[in-house]
PDB file of N, CA and C in Angstrom:
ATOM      1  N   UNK A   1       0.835  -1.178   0.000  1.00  0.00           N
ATOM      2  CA  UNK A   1       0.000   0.000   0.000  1.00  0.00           C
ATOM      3  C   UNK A   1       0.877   1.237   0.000  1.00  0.00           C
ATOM      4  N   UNK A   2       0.511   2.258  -0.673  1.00  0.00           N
ATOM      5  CA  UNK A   2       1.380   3.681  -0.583  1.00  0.00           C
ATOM      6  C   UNK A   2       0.117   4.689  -0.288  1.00  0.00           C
ATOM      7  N   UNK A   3       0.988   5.947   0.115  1.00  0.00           N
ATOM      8  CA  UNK A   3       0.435   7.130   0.922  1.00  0.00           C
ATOM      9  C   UNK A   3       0.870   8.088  -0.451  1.00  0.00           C
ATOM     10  N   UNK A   4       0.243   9.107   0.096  1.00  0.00           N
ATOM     11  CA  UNK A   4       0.610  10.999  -0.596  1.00  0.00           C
ATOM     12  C   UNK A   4       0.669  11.228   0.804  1.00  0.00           C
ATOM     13  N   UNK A   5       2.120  12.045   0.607  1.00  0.00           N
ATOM     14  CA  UNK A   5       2.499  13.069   1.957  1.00  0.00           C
ATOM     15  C   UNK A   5       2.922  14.717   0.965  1.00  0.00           C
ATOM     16  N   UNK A   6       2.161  15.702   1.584  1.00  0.00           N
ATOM     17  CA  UNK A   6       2.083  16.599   1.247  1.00  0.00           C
ATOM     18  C   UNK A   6       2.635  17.675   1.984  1.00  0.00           C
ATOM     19  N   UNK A   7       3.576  18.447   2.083  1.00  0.00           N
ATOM     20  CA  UNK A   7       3.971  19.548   2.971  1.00  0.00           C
ATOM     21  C   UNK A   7       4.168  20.942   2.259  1.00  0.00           C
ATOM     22  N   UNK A   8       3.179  22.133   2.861  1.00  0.00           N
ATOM     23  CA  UNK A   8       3.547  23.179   2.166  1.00  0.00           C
ATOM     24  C   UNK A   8       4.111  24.333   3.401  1.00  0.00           C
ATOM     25  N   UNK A   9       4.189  25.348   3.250  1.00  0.00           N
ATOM     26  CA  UNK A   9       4.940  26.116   4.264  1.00  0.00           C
ATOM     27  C   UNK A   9       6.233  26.568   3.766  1.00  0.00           C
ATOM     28  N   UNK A  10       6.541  28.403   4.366  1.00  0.00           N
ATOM     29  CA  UNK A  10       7.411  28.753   4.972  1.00  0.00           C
ATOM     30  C   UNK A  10       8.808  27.701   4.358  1.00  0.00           C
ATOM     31  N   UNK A  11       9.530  28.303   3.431  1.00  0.00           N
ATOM     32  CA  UNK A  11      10.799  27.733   3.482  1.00  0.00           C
ATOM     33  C   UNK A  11      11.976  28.062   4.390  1.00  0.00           C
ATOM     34  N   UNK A  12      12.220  26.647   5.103  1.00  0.00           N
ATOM     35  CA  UNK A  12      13.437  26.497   6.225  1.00  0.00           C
ATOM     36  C   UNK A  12      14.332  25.678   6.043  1.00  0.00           C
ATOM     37  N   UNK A  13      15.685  25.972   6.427  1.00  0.00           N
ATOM     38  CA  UNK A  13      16.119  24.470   6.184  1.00  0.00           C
ATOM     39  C   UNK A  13      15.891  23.234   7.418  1.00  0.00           C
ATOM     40  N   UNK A  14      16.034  22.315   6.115  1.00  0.00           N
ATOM     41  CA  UNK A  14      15.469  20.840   7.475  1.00  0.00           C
ATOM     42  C   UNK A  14      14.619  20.341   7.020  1.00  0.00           C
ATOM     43  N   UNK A  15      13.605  21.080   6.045  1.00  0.00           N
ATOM     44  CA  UNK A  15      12.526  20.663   5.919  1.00  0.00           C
ATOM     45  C   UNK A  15      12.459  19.187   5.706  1.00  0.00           C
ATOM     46  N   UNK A  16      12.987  18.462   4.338  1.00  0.00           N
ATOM     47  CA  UNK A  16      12.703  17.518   3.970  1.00  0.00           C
ATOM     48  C   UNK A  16      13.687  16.472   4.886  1.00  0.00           C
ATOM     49  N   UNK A  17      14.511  16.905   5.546  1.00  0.00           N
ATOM     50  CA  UNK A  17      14.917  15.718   6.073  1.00  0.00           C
ATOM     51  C   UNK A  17      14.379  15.579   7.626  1.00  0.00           C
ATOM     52  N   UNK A  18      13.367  16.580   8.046  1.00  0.00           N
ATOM     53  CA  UNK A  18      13.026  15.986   9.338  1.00  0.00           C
ATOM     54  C   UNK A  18      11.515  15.629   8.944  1.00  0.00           C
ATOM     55  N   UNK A  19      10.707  15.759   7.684  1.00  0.00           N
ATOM     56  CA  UNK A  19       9.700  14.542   7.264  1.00  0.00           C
ATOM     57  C   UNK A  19      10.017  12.998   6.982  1.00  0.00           C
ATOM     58  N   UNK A  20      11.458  13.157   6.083  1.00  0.00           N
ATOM     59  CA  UNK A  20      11.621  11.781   5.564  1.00  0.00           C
ATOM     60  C   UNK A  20      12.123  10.764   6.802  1.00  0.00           C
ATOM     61  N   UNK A  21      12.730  11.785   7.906  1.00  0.00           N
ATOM     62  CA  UNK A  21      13.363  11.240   9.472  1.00  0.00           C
ATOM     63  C   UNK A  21      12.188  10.730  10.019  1.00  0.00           C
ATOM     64  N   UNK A  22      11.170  10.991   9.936  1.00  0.00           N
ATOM     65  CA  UNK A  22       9.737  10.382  10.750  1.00  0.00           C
ATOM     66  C   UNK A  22       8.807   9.397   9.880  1.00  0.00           C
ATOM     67  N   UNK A  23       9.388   9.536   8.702  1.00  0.00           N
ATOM     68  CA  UNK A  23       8.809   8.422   7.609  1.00  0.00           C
ATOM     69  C   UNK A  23       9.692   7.160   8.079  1.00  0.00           C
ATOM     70  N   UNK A  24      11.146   7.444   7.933  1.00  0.00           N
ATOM     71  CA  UNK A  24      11.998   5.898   8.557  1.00  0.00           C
ATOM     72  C   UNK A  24      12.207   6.047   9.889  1.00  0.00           C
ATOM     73  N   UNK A  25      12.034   6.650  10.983  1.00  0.00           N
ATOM     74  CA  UNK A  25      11.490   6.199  11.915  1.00  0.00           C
ATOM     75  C   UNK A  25      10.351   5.401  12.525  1.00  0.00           C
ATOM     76  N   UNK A  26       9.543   5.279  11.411  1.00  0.00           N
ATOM     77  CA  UNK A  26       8.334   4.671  11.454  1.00  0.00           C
ATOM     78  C   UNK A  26       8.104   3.698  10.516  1.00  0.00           C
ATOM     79  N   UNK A  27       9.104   2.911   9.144  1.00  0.00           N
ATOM     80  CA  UNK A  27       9.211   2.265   8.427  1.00  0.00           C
ATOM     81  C   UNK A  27       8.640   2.272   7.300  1.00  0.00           C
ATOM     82  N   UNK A  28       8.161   3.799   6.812  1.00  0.00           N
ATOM     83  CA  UNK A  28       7.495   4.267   5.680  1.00  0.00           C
ATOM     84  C   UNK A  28       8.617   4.883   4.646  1.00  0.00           C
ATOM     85  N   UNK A  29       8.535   3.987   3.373  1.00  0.00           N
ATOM     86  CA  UNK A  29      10.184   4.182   2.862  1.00  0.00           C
ATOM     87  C   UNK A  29       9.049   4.603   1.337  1.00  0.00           C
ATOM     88  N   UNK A  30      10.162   5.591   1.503  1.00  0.00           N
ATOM     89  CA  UNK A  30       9.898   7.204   0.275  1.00  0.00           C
ATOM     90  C   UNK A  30      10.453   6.371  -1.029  1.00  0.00           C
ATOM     91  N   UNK A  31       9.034   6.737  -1.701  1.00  0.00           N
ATOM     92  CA  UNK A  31       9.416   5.980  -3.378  1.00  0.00           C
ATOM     93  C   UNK A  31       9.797   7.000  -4.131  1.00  0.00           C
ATOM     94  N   UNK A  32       9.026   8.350  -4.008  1.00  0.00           N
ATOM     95  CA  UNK A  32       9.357   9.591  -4.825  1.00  0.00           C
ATOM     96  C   UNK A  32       9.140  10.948  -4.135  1.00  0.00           C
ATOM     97  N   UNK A  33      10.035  11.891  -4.267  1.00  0.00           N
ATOM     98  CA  UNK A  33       9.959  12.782  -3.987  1.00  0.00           C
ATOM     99  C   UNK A  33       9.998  14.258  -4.943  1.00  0.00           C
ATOM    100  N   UNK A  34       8.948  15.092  -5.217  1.00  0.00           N
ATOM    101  CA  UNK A  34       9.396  16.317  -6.043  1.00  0.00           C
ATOM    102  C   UNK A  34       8.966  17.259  -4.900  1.00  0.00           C
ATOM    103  N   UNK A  35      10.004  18.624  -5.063  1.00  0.00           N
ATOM    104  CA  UNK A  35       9.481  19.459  -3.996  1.00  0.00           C
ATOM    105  C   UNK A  35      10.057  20.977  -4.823  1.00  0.00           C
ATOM    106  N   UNK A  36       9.461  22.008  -4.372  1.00  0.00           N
ATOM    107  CA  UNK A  36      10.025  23.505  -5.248  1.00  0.00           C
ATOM    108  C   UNK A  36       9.856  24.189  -4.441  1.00  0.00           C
ATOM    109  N   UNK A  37      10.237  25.213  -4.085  1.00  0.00           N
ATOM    110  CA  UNK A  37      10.627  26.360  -3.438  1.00  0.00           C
ATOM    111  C   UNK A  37       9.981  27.842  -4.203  1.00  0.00           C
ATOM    112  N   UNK A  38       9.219  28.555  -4.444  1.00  0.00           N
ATOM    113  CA  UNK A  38       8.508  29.393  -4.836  1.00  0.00           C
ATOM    114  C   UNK A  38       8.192  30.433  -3.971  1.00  0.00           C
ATOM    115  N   UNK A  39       9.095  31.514  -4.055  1.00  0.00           N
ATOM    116  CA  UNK A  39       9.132  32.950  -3.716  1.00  0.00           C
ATOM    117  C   UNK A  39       8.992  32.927  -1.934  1.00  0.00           C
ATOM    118  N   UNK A  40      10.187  31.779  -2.217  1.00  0.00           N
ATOM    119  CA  UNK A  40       9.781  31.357  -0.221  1.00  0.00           C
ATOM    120  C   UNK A  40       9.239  30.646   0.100  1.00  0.00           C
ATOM    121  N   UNK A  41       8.505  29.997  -0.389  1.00  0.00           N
ATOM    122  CA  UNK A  41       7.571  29.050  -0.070  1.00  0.00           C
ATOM    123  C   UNK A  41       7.676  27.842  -0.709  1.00  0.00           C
ATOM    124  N   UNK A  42       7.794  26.804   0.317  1.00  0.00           N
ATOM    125  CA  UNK A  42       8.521  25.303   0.547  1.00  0.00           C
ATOM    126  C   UNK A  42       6.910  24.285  -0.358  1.00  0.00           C
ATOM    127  N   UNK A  43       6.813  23.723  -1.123  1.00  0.00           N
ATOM    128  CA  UNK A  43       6.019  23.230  -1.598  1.00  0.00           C
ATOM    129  C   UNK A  43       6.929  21.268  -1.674  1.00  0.00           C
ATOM    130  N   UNK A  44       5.956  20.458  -1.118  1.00  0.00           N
ATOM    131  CA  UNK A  44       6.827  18.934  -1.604  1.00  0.00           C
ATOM    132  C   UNK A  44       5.562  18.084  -1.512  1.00  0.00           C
ATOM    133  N   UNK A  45       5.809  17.318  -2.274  1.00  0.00           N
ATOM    134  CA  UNK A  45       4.580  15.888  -2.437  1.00  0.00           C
ATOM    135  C   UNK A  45       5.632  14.424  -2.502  1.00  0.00           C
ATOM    136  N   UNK A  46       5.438  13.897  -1.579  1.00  0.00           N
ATOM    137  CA  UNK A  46       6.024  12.243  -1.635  1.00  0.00           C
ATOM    138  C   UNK A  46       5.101  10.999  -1.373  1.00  0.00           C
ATOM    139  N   UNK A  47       5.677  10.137  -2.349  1.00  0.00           N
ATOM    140  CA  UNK A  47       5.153   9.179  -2.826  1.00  0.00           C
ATOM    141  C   UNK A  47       5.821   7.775  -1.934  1.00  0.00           C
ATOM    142  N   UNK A  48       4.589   7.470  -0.789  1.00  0.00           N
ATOM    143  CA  UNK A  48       5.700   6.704   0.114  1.00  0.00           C
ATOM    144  C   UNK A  48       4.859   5.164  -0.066  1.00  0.00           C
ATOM    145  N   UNK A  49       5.673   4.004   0.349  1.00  0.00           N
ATOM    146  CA  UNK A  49       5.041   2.821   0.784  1.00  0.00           C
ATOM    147  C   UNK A  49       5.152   2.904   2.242  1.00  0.00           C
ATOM    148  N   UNK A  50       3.982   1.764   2.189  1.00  0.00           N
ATOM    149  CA  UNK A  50       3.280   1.820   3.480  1.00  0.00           C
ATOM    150  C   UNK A  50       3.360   0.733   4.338  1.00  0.00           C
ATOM    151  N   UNK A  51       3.907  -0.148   3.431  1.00  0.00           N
ATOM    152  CA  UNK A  51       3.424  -1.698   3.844  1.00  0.00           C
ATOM    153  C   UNK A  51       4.047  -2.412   4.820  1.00  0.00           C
ATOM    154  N   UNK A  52       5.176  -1.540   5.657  1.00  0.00           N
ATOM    155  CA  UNK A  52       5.713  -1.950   6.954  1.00  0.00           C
ATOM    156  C   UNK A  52       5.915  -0.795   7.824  1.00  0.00           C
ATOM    157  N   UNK A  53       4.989  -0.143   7.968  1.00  0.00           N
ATOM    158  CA  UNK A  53       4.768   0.845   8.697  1.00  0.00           C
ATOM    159  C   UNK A  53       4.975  -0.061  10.454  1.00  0.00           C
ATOM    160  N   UNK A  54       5.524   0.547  11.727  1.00  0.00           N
ATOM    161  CA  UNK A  54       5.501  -0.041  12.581  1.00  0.00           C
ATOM    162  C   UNK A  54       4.542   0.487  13.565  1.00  0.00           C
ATOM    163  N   UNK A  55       3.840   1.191  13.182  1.00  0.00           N
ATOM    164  CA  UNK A  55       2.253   1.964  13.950  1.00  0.00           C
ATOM    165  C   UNK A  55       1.760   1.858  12.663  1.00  0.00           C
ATOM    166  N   UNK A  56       0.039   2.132  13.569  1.00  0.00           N
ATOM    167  CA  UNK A  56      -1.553   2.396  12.763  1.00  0.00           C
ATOM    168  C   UNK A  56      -1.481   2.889  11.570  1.00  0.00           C
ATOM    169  N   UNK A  57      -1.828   3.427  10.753  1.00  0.00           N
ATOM    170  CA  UNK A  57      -1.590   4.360   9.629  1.00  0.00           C
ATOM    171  C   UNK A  57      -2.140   5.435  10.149  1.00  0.00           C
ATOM    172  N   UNK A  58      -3.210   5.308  10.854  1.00  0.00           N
ATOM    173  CA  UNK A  58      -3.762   6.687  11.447  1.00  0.00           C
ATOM    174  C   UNK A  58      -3.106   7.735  12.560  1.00  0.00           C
ATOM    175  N   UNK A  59      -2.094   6.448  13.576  1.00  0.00           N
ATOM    176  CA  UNK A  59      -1.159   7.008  13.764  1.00  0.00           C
ATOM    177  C   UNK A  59       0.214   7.731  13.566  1.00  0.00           C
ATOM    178  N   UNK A  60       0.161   7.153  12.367  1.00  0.00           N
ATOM    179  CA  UNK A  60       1.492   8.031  11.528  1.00  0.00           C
ATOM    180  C   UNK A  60       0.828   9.330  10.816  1.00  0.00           C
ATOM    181  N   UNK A  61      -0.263   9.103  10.414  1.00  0.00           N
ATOM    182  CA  UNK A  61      -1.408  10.408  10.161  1.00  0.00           C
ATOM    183  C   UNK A  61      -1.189  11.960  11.327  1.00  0.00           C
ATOM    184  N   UNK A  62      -1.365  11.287  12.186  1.00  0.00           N
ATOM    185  CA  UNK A  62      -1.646  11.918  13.344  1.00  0.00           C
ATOM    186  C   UNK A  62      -0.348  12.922  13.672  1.00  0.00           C
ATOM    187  N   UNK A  63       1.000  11.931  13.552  1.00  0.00           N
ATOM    188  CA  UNK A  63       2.561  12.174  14.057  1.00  0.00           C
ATOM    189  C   UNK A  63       2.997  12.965  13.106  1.00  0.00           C
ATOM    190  N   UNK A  64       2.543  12.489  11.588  1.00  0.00           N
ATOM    191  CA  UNK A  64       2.947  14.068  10.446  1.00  0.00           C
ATOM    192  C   UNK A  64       2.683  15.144  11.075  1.00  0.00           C
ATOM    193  N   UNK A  65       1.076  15.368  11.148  1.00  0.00           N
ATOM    194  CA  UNK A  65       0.303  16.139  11.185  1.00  0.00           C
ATOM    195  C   UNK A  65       0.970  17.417  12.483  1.00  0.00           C
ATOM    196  N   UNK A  66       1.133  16.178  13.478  1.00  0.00           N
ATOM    197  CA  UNK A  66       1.876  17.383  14.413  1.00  0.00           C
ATOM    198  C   UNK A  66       3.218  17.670  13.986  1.00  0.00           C
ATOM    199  N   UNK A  67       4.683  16.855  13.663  1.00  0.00           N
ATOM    200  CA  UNK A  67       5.579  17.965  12.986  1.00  0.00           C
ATOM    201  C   UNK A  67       5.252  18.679  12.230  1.00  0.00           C
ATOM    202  N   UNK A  68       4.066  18.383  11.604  1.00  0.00           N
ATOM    203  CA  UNK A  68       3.927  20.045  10.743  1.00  0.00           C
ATOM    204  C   UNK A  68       3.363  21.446  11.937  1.00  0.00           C
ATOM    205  N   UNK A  69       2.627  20.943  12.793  1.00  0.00           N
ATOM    206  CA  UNK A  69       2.593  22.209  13.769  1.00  0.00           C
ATOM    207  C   UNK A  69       3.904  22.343  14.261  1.00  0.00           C
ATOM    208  N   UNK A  70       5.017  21.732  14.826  1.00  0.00           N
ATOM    209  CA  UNK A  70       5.825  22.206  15.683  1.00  0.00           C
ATOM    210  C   UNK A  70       6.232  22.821  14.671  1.00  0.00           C
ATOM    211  N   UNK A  71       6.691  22.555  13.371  1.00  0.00           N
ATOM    212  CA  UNK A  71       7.205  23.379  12.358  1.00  0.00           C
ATOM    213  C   UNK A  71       6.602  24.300  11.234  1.00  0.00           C
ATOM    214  N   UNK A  72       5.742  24.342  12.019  1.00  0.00           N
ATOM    215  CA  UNK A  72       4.946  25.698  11.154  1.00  0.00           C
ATOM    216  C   UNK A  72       4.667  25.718   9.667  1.00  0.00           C
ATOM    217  N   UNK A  73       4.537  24.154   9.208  1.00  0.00           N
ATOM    218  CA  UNK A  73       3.783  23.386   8.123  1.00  0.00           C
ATOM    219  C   UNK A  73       2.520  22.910   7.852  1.00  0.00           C
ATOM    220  N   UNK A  74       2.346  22.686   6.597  1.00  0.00           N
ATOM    221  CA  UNK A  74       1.011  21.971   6.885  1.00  0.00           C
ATOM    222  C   UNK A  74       1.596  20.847   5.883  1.00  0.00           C
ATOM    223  N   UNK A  75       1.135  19.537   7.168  1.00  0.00           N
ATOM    224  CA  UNK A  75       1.488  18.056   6.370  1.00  0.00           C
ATOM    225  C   UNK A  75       0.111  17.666   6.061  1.00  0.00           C
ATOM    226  N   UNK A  76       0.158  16.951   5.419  1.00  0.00           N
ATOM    227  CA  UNK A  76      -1.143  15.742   4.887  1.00  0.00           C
ATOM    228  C   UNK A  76      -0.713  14.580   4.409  1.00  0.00           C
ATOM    229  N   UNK A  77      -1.221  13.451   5.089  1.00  0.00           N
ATOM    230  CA  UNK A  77      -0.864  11.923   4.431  1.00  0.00           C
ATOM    231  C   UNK A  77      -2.241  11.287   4.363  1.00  0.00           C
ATOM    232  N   UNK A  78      -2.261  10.991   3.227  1.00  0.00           N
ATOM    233  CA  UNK A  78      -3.428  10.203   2.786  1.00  0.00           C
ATOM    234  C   UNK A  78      -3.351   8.830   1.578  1.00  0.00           C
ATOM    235  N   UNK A  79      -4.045   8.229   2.156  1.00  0.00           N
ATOM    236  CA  UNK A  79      -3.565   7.051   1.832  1.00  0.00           C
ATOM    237  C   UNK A  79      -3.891   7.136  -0.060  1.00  0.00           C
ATOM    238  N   UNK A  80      -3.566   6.241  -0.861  1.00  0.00           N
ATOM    239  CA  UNK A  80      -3.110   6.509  -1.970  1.00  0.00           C
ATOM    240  C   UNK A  80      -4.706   5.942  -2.661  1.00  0.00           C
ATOM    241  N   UNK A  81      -5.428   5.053  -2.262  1.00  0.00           N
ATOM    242  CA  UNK A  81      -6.794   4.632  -2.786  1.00  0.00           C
ATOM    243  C   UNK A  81      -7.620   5.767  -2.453  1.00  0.00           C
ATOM    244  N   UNK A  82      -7.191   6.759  -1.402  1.00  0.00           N
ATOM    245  CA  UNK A  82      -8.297   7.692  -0.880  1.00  0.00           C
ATOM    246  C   UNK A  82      -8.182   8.908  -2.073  1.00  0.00           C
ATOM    247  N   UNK A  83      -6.560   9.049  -2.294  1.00  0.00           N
ATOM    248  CA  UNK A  83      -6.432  10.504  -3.408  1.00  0.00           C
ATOM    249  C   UNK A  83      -6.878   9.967  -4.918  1.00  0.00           C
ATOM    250  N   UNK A  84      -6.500   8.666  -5.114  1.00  0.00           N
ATOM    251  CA  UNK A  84      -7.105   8.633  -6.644  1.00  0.00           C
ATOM    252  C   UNK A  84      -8.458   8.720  -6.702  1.00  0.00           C
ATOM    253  N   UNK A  85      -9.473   7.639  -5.406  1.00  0.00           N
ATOM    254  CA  UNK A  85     -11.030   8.420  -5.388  1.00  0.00           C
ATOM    255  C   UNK A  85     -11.198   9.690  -5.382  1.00  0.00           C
ATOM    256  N   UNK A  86     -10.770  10.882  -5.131  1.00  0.00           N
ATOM    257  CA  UNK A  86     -10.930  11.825  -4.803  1.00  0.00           C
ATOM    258  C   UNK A  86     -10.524  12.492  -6.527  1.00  0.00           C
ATOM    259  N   UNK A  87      -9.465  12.417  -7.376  1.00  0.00           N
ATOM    260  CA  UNK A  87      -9.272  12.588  -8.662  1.00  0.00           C
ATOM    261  C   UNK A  87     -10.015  12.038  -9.840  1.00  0.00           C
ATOM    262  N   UNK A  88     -11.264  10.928  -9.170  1.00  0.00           N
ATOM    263  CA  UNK A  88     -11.742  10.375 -10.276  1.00  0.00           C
ATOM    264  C   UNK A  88     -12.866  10.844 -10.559  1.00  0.00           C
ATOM    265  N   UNK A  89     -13.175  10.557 -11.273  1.00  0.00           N
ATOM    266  CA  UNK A  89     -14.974  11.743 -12.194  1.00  0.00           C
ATOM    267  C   UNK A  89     -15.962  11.109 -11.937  1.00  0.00           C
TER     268      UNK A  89
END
């Protein structure tokens, strides 16, 4: 199973390596990553598997969600059957 992890916000450095640090801390290993930087502003979408995650999925939901508050981001992980329903007509 794979996720969409989404982070926009405020460009800092760190960014991508203290998301991808809580992805393999948690055994969610990054298939793709594109990310751009636009007039300051940190934009990234990754394309992760899921399938040995060592918590809930809802709990790794949860654990993005707050490094993006301590870091003044906004994360989103959603699972990958939920975003293509959501793209389909």
């Amino acid at each position: 199973m794979n996720a969409i992890l989404s982070v926009v916000g405020k460009d800092t450095v760190g960014i991508l390596a203290a998301v991808s640090g809580k992805c393999s801390e948690f055994k969610a290993n990054v298939i793709d990553v594109s990310q751009t930087v636009i007039n300051n502003y940190f934009a990234m979408f990754m394309f992760i598997n899921i399938d040995n995650l060592t918590i809930e999925f809802n709990d790794f939901v949860d654990i993005l969600t707050g490094l993006g508050k301590e870091k003044a981001l906004e994360i989103h992980v959603m699972h990958e059957d939920i975003f293509n329903l959501m793209h389909t007509i």
